[in-house]
Protein backbone atom coordinates (compact mmCIF):
# COMPACT_ATOMS: atom_id res chain seq x y z
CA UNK A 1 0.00 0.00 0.00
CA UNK A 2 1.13 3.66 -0.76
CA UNK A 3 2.15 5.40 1.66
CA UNK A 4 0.99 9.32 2.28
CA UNK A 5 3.90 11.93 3.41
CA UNK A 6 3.34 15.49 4.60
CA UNK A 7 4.92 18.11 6.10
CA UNK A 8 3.56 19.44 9.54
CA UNK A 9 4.53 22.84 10.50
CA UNK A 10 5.98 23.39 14.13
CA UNK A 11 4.83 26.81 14.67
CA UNK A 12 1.74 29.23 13.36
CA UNK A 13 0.95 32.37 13.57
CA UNK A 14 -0.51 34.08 16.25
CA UNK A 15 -4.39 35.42 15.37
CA UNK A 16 -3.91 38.91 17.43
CA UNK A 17 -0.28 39.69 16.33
CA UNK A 18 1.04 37.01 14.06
CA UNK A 19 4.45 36.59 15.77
CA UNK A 20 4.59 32.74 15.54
CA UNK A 21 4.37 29.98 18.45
CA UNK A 22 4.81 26.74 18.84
CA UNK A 23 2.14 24.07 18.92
CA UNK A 24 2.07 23.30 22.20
CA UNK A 25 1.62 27.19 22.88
CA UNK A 26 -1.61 28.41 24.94
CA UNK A 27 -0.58 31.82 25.07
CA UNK A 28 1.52 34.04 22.89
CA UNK A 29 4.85 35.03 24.19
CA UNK A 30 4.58 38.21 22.02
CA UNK A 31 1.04 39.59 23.27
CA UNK A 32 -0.03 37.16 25.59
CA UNK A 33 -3.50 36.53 24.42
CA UNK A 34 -5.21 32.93 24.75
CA UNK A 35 -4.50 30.75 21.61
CA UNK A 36 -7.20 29.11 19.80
CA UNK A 37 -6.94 25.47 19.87
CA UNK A 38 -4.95 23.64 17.16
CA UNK A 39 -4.02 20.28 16.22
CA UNK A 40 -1.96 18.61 13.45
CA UNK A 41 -3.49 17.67 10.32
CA UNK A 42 -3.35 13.52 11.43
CA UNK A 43 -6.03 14.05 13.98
CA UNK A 44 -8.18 15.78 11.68
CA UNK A 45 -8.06 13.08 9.36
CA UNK A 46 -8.80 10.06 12.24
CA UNK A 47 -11.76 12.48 13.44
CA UNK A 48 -13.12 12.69 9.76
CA UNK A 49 -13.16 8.65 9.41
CA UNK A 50 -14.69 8.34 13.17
CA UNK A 51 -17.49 10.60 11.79
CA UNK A 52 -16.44 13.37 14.74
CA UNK A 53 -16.81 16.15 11.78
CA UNK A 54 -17.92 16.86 8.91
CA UNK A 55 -17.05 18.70 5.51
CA UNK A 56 -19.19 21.47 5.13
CA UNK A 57 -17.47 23.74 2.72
CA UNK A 58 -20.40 23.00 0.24
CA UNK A 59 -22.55 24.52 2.30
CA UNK A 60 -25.45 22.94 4.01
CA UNK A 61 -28.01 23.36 6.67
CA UNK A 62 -26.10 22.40 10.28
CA UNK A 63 -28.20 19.85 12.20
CA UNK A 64 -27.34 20.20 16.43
CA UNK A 65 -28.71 22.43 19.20
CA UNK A 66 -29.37 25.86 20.00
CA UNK A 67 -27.78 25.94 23.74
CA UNK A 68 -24.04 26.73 24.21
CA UNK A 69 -23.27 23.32 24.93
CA UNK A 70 -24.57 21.91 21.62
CA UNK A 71 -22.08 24.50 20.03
CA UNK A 72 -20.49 23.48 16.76
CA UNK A 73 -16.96 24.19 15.85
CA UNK A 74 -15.58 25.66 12.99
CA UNK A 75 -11.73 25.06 11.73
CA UNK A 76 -9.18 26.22 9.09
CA UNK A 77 -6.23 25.49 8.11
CA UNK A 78 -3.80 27.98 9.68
CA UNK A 79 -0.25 26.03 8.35
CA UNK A 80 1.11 23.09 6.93
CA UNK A 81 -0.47 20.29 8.55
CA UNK A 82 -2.17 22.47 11.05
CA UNK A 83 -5.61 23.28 11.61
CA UNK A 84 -6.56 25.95 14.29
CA UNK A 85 -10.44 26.39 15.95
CA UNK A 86 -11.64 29.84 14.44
CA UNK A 87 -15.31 29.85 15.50
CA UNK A 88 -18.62 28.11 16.67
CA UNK A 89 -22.04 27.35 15.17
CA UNK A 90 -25.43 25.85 16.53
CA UNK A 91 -27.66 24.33 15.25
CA UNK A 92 -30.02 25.99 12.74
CA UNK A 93 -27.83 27.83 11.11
CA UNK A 94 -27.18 27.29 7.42
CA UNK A 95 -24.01 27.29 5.29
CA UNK A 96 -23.63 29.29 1.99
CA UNK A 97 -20.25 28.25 0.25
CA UNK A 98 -17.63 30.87 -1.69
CA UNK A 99 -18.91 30.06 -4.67
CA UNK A 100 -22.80 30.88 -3.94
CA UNK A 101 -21.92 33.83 -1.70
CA UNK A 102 -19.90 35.86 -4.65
CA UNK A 103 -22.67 35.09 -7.03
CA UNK A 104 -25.27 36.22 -5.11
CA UNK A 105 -23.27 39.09 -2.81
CA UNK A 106 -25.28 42.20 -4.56
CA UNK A 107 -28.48 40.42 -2.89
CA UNK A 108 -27.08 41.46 0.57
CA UNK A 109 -28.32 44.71 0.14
């Protein structure tokens, strides 16, 4: 079987003043705020095949809760390898993707 190689980056930038930090970071040395959580791309991956998340970027309606605890998160890519938490949904709440948003931006008003 083939195997897959990537790289996996040891440090990203901070989201407040983009001085980098390591991984394991929880605050910024630089500014000192809070990091978001992130984790390396490998545990995405297992999460996506354990059905923990779910691709969305084709936009959707998002099935959960309404209360805080029910909350959703949301995740980019923030280096190689690395994905970082950048926000939270709940339930109800529906997903337009890029490609349906630019089309239809002038409807915004």
């Amino acid at each position: 079987m083939p195997s897959i190689e990537y790289e996996i980056d040891n440090e990203t930038p901070c989201s407040n003043c983009h001085s980098m930090v390591s991984l394991d970071a929880k605050i910024c040395s630089s500014c000192k705020t809070e990091l978001q959580p992130r984790f390396q791309i490998d545990e995405l991956v297992s999460m996506f095949f354990n059905q923990e998340i779910v691709d969305i970027r084709g936009g959707g309606f998002v099935i959960g809760g309404h209360d805080k605890d029910d909350d959703i998160p949301m995740i980019a890519p923030v280096g190689k390898g690395v994905i970082q938490l950048v926000g939270m949904m709940q339930g109800g709440e529906f997903v337009v993707n890029n490609v349906s948003a630019r089309k239809n931006f002038d409807l915004c008003g």
